[in-house]
N, C-alpha and C. Protein backbone atom coordinates (compact mmCIF):
# COMPACT_ATOMS: atom_id res chain seq x y z
N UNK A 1 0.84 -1.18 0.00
CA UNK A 1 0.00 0.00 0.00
C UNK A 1 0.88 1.24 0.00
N UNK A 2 1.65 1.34 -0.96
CA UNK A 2 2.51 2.32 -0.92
C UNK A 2 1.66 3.67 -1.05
N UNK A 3 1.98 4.35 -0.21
CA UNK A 3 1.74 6.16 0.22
C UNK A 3 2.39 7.03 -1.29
N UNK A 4 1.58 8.14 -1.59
CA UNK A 4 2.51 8.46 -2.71
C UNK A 4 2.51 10.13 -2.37
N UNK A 5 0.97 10.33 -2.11
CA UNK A 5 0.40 11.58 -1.65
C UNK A 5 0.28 12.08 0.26
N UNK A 6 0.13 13.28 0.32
CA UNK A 6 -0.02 13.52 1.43
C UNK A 6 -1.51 13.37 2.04
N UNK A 7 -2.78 13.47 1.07
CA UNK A 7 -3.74 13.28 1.03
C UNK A 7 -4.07 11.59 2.15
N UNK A 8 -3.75 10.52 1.14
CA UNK A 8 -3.40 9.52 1.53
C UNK A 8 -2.74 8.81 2.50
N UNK A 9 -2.05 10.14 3.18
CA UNK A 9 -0.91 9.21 4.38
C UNK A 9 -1.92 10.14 5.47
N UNK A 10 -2.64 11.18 5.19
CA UNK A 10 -3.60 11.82 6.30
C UNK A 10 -4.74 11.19 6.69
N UNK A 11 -5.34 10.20 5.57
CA UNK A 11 -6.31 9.34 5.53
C UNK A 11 -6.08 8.47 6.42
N UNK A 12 -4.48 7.50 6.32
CA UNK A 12 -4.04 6.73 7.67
C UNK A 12 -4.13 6.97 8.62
N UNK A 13 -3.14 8.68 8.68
CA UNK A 13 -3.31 8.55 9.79
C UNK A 13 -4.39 8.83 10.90
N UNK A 14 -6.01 9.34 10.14
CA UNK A 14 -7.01 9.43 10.97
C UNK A 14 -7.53 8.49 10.91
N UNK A 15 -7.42 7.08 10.45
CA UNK A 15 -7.77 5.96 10.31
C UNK A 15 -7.41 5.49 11.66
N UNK A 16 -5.81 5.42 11.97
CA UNK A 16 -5.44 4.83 13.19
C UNK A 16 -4.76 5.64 14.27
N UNK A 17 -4.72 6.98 14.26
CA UNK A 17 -4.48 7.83 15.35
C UNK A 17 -4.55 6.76 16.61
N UNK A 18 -6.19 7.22 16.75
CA UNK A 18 -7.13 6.23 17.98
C UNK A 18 -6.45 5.35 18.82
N UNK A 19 -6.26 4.29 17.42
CA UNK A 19 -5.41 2.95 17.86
C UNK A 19 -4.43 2.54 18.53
N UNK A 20 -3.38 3.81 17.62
CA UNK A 20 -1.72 4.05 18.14
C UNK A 20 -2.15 4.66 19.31
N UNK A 21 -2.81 5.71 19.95
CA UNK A 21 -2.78 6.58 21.14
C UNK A 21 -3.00 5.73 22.28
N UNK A 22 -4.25 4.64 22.12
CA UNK A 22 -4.66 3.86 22.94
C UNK A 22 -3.46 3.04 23.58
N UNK A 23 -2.66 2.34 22.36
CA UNK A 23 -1.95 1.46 22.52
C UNK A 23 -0.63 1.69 23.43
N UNK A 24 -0.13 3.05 23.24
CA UNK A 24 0.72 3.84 24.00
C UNK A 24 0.47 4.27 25.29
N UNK A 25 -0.69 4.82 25.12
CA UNK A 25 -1.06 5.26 26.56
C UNK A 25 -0.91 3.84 27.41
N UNK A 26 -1.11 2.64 27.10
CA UNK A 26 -1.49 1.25 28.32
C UNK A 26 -0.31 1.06 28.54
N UNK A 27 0.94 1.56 27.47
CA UNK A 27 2.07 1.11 28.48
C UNK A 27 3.56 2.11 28.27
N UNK A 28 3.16 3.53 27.74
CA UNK A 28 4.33 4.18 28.22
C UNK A 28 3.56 5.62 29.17
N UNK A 29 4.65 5.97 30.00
CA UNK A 29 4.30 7.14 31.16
C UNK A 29 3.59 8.28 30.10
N UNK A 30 2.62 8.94 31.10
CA UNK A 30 1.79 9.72 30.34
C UNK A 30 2.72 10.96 29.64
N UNK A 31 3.44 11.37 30.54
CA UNK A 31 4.61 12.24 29.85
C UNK A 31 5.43 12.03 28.54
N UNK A 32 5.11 10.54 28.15
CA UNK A 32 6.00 9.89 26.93
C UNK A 32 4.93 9.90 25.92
N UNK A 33 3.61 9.96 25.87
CA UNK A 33 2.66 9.35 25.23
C UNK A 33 2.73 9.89 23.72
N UNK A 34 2.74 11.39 23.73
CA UNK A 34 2.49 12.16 22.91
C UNK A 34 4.09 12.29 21.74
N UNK A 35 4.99 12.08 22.53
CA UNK A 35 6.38 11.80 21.69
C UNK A 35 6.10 10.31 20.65
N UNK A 36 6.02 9.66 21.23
CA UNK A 36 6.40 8.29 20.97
C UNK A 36 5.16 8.40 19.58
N UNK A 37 3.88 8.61 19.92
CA UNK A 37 2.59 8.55 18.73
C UNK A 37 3.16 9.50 17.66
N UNK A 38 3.77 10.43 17.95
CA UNK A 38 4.35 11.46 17.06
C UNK A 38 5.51 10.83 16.05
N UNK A 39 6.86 9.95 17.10
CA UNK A 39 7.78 9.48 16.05
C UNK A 39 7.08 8.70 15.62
N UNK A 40 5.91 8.06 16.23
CA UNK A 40 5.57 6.51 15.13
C UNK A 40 4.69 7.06 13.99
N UNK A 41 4.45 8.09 14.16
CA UNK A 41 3.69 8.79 13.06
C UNK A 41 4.75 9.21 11.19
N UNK A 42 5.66 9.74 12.42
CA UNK A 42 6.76 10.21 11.18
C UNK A 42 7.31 9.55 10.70
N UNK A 43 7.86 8.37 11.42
CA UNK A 43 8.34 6.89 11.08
C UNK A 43 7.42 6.52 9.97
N UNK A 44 6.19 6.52 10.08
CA UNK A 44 5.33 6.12 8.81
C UNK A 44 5.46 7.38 7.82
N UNK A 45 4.99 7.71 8.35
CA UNK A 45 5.98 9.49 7.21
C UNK A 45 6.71 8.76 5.84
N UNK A 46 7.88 9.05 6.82
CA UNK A 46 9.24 8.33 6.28
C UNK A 46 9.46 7.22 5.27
N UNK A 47 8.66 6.12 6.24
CA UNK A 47 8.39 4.78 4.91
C UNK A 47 7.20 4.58 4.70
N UNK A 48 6.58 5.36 3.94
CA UNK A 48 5.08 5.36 3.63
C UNK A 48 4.85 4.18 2.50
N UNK A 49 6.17 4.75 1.78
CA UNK A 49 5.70 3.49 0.44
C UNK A 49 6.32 2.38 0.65
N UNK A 50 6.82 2.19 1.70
CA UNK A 50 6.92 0.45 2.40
C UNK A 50 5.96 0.01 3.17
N UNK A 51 4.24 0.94 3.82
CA UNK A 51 3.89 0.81 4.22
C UNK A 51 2.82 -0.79 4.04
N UNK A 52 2.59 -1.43 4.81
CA UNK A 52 1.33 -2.62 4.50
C UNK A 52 0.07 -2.58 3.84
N UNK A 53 -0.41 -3.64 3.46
CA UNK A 53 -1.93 -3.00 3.26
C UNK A 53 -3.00 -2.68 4.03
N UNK A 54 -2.64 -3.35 5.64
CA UNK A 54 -3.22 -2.93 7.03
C UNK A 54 -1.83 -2.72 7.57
N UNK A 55 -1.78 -1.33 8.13
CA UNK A 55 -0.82 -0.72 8.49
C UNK A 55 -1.00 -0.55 10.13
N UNK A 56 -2.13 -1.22 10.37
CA UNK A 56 -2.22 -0.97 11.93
C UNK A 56 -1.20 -2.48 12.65
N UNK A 57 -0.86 -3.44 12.45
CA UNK A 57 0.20 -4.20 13.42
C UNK A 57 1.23 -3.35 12.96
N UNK A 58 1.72 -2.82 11.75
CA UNK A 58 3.13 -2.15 11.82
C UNK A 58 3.48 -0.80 12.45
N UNK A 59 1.92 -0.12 12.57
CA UNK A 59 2.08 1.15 13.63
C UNK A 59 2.19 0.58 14.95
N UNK A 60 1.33 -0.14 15.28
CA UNK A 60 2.01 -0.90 16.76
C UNK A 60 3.17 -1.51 16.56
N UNK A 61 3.80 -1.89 15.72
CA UNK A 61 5.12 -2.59 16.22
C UNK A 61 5.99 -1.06 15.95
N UNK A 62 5.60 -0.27 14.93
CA UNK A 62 6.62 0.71 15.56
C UNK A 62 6.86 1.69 16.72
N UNK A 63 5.47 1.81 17.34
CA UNK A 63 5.30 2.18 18.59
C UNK A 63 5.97 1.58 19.31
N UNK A 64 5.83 0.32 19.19
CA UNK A 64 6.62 -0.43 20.29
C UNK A 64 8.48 -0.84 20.74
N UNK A 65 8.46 -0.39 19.24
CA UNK A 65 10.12 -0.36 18.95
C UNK A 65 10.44 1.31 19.36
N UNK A 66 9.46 2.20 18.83
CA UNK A 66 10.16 3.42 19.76
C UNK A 66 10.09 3.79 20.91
N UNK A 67 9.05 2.77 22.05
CA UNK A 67 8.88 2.47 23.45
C UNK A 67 10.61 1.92 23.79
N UNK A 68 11.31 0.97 22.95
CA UNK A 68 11.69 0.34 23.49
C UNK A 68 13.18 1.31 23.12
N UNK A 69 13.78 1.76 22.14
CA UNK A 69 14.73 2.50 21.87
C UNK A 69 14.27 4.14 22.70
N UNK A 70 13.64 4.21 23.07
CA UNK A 70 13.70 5.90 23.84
C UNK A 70 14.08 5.80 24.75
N UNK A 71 13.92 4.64 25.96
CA UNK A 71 15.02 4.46 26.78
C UNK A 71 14.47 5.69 28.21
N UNK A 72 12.97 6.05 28.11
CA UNK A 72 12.75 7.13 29.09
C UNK A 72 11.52 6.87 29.71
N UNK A 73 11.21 7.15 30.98
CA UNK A 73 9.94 6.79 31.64
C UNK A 73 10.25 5.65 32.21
N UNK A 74 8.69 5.52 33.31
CA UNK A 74 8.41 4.12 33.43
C UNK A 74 8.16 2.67 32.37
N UNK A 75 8.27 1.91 33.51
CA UNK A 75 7.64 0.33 32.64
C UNK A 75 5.82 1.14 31.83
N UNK A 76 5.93 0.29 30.88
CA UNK A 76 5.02 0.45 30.04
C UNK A 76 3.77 0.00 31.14
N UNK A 77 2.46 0.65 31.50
CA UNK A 77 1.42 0.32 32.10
C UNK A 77 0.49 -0.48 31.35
N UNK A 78 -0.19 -1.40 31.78
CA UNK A 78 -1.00 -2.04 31.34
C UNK A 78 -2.59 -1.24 31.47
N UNK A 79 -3.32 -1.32 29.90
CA UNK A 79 -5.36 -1.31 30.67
C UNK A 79 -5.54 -2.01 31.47
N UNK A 80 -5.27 -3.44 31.97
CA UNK A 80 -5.98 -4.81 32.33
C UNK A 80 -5.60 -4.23 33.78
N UNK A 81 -4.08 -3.49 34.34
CA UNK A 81 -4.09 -2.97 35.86
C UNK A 81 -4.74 -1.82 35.97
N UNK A 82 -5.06 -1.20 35.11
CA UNK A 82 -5.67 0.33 35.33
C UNK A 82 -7.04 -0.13 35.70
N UNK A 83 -7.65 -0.53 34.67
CA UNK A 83 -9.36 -1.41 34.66
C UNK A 83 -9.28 -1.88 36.00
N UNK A 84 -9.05 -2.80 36.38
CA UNK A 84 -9.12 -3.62 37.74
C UNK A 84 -8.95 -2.95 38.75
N UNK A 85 -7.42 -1.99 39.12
CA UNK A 85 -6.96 -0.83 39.78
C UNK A 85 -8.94 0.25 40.09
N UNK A 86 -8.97 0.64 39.26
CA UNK A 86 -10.46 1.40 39.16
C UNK A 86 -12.03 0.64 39.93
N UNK A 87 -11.83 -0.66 39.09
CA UNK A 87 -12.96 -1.10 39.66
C UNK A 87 -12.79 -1.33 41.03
N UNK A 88 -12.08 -2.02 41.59
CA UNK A 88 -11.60 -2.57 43.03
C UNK A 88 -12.05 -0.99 43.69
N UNK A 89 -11.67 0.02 43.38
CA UNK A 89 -11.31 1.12 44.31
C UNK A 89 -13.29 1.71 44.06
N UNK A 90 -13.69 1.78 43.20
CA UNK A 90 -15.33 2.35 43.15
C UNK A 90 -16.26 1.26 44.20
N UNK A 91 -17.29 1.86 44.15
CA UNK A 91 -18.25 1.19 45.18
C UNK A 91 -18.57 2.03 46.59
N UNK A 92 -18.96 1.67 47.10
CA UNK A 92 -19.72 1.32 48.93
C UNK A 92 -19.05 1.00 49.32
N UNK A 93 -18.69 1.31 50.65
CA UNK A 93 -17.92 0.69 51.85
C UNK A 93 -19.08 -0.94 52.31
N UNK A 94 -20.01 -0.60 52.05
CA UNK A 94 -21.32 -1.75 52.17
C UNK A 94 -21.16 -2.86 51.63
N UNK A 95 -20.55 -3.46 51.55
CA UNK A 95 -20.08 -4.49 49.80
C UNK A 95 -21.17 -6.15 51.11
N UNK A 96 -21.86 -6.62 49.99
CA UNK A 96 -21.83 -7.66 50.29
C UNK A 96 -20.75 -9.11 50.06
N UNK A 97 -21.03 -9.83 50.22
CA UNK A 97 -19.76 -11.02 50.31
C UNK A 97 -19.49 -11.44 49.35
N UNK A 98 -20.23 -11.75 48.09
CA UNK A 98 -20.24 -11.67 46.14
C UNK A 98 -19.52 -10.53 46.24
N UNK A 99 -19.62 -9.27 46.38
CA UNK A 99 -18.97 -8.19 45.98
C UNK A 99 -17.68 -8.23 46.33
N UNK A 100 -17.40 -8.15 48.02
CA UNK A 100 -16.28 -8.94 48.39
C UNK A 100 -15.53 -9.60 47.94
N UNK A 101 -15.85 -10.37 47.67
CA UNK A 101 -15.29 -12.04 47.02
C UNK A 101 -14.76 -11.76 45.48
N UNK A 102 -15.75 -10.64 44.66
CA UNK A 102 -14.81 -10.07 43.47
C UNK A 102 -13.91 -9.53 43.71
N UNK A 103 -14.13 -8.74 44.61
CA UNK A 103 -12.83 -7.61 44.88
C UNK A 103 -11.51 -8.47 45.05
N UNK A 104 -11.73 -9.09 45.85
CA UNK A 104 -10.57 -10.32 46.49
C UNK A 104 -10.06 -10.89 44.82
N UNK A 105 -11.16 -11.18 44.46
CA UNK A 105 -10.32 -11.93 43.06
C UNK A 105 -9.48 -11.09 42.02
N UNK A 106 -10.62 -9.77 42.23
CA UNK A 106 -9.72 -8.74 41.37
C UNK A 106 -8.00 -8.33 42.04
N UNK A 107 -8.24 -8.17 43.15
CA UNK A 107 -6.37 -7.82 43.81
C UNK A 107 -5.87 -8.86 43.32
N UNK A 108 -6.38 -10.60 43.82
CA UNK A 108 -5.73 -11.56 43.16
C UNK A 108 -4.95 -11.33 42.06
N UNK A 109 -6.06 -11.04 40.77
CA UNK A 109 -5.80 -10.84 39.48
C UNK A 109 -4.22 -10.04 39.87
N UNK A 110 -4.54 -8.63 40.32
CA UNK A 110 -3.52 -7.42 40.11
C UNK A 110 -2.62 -8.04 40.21
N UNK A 111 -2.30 -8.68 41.34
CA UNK A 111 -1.06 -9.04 42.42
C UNK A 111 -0.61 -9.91 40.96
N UNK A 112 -1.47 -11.43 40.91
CA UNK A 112 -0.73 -12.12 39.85
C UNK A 112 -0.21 -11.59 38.20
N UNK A 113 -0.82 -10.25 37.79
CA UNK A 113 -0.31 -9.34 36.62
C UNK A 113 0.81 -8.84 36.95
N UNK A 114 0.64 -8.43 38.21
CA UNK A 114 2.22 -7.39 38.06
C UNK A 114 3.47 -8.62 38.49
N UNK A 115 3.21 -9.82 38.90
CA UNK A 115 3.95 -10.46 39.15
C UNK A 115 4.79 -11.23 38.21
N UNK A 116 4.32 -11.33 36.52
CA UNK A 116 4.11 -11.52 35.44
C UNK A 116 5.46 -11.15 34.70
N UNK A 117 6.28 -11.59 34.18
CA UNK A 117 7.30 -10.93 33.21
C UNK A 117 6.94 -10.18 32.44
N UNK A 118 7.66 -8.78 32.23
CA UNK A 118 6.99 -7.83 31.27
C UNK A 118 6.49 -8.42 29.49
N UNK A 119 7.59 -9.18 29.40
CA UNK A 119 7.43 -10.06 28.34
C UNK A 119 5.94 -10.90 27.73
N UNK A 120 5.57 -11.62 29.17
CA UNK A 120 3.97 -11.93 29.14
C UNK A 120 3.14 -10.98 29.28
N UNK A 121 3.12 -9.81 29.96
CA UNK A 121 2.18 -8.66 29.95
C UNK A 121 1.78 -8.63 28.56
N UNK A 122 3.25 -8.38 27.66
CA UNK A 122 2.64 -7.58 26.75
C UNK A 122 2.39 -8.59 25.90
N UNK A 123 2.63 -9.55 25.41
CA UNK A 123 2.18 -11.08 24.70
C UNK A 123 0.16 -11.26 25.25
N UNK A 124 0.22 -10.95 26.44
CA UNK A 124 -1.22 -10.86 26.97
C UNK A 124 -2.39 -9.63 26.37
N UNK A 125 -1.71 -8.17 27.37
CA UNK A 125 -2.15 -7.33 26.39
C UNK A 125 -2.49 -7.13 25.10
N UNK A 126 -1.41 -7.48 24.19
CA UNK A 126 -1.80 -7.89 22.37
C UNK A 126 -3.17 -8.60 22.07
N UNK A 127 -3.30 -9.31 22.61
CA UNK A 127 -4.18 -10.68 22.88
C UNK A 127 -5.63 -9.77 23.34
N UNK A 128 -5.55 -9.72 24.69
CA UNK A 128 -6.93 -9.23 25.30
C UNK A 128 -7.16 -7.68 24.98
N UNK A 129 -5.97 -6.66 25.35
CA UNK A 129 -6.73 -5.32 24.86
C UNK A 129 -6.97 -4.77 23.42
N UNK A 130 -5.76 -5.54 23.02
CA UNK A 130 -5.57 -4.88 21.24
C UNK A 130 -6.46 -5.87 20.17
N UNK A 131 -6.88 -6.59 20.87
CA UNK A 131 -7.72 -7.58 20.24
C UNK A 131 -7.54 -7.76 18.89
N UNK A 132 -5.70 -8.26 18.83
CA UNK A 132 -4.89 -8.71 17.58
C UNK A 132 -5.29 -9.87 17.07
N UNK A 133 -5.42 -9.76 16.09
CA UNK A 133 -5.21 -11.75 15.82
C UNK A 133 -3.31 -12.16 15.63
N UNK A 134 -3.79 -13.36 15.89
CA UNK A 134 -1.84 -13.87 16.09
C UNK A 134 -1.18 -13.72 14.65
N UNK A 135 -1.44 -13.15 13.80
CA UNK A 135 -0.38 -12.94 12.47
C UNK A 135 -0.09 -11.97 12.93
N UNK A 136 -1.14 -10.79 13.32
CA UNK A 136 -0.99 -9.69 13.45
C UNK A 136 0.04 -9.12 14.80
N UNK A 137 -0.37 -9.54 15.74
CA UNK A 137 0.19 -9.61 16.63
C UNK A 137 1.98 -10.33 16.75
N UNK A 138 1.84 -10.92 16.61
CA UNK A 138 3.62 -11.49 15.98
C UNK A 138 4.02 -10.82 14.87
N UNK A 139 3.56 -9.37 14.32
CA UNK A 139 4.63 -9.17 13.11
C UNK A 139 4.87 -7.51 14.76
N UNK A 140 3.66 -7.36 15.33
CA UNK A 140 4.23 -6.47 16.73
C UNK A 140 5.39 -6.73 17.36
N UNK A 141 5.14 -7.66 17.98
CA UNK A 141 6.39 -8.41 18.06
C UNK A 141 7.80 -8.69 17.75
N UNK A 142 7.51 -8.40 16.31
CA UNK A 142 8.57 -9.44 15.42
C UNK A 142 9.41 -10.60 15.39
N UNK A 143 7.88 -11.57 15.63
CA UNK A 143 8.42 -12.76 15.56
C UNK A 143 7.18 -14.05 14.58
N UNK A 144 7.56 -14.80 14.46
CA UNK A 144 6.40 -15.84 13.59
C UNK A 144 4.93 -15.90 14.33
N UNK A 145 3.93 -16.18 13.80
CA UNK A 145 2.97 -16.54 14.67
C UNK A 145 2.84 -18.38 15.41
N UNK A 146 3.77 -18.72 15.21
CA UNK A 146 3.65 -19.97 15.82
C UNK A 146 4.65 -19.09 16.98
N UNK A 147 5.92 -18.95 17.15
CA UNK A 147 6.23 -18.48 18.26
C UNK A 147 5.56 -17.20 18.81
N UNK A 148 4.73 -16.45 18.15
CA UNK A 148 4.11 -16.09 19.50
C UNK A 148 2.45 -16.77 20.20
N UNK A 149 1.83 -17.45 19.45
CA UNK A 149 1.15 -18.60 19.66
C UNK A 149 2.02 -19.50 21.07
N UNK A 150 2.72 -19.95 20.80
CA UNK A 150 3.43 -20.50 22.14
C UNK A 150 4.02 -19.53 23.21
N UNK A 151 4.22 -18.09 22.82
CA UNK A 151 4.57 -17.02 23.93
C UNK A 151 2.94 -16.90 24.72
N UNK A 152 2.01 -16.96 23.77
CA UNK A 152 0.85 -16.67 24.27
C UNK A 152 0.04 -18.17 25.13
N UNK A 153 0.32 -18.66 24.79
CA UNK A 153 -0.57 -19.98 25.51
C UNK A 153 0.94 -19.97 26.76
N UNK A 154 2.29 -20.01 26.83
CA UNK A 154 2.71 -20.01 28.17
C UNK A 154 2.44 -19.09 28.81
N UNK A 155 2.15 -17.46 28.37
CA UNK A 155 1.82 -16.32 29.61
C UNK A 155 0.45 -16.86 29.82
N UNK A 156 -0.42 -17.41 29.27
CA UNK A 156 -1.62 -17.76 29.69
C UNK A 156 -1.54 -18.85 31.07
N UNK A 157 -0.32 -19.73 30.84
CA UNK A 157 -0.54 -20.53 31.88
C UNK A 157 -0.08 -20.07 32.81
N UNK A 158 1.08 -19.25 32.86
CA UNK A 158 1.37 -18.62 34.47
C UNK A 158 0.90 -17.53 34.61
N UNK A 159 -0.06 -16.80 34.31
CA UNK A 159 -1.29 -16.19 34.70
C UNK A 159 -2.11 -16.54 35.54
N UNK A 160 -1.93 -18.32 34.94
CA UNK A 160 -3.33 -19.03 35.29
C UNK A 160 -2.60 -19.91 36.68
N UNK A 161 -1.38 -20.34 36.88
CA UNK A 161 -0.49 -20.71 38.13
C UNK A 161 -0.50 -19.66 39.08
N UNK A 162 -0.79 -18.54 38.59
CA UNK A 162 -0.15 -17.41 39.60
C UNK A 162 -1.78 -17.37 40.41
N UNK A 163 -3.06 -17.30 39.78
CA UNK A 163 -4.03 -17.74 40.16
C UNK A 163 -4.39 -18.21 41.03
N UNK A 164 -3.72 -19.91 40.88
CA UNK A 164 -4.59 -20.74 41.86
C UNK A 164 -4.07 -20.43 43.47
N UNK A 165 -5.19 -20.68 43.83
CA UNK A 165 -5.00 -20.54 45.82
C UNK A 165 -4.30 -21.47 45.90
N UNK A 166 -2.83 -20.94 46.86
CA UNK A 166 -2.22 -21.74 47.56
C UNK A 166 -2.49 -22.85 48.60
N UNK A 167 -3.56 -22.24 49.22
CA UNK A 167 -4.63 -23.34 50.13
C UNK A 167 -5.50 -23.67 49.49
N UNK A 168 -5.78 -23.97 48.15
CA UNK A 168 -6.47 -25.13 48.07
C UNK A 168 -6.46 -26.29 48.47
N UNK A 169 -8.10 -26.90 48.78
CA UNK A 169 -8.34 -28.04 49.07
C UNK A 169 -8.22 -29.09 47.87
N UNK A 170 -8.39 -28.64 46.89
CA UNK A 170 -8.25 -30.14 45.87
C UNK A 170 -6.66 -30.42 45.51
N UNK A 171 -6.20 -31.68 45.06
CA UNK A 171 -4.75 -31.69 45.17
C UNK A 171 -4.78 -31.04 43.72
N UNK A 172 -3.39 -30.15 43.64
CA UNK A 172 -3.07 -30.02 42.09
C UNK A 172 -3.28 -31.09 41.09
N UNK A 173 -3.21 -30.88 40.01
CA UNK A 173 -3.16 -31.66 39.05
C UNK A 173 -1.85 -32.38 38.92
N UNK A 174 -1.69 -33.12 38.17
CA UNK A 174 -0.30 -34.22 38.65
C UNK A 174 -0.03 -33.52 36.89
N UNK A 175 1.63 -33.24 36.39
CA UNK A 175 2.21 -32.39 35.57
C UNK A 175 2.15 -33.69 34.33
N UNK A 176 1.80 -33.47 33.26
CA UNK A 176 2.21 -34.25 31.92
C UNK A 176 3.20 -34.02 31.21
N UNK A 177 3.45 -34.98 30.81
CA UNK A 177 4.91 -35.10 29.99
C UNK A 177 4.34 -35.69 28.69
């Protein structure tokens, strides 16, 4: 989808502004947000006529490559801790024991996200907030979709380890080989 006109690369970019802003904001400091959407903007600028014919996994992967070369701010924030962070904190001091009992699961959740290699965050994130499909998502990345297919089903499982209650009553499952 090579860019030839300026017309055309303005069309993109109000096509996926949205997308890129969203995607930045979940995981670089709010102070970084507006740099980073800007170089990934010009970056497409730049190689317009190398651009894809869906140009939205390559604006996220260049977002994500200029997250990772700027070298400034915090760790990239996640929606999935902000969302949860929010809900947990709204409500009544009144909570019945269902309500309770979410809340409890939601810290669960937090505690087991941030406990998470940044690596699986964002293999996760791709997945649940950006609601990529795995071609798409592995060219973010830059890697095959079978390896990130297997990045994604292991952050799924120690998500899902970090989960279970330590006092449970049923015995674990016995490990397959």
């Amino acid at each position: 989808m090579p860019i030839d006109t300026e017309a055309q690369f303005t069309e993109v970019y109000r096509a996926h502004y949205e997308d890129v802003l969203r995607f930045v904001r979940r995981r670089a400091h709010p102070m970084n947000v507006d740099d980073i959407v800007g170089e990934t903007f010009l970056t497409a600028w730049r190689r317009r006529r190398e651009l894809p014919e869906d140009p939205r996994p390559w604006l996220f992967g260049t977002a994500r490559k200029v997250m990772l070369n700027a070298g400034r701010g915090m760790r990239r924030q996640t929606a999935l801790v902000v969302h949860i962070q929010q809900s947990a904190e709204t409500g009544s001091h009144d909570r019945t024991l269902d309500t309770t009992a979410q809340v409890d699961s939601r810290m669960d959740l937090v505690a087991a996200w941030k406990s998470l290699p940044p690596a699986d965050q964002e293999v996760l994130a791709l997945h649940v907030w950006e609601g990529l499909a795995a071609k798409d998502a592995a060219k973010v990345l830059g890697c095959t979709r079978a390896a990130y297919a297997m990045r994604l089903t292991r952050a799924k499982r120690r998500l899902a380890g970090r989960l279970t209650p330590a006092h449970s009553l049923s015995p674990a499952p016995a490990p397959t080989h």
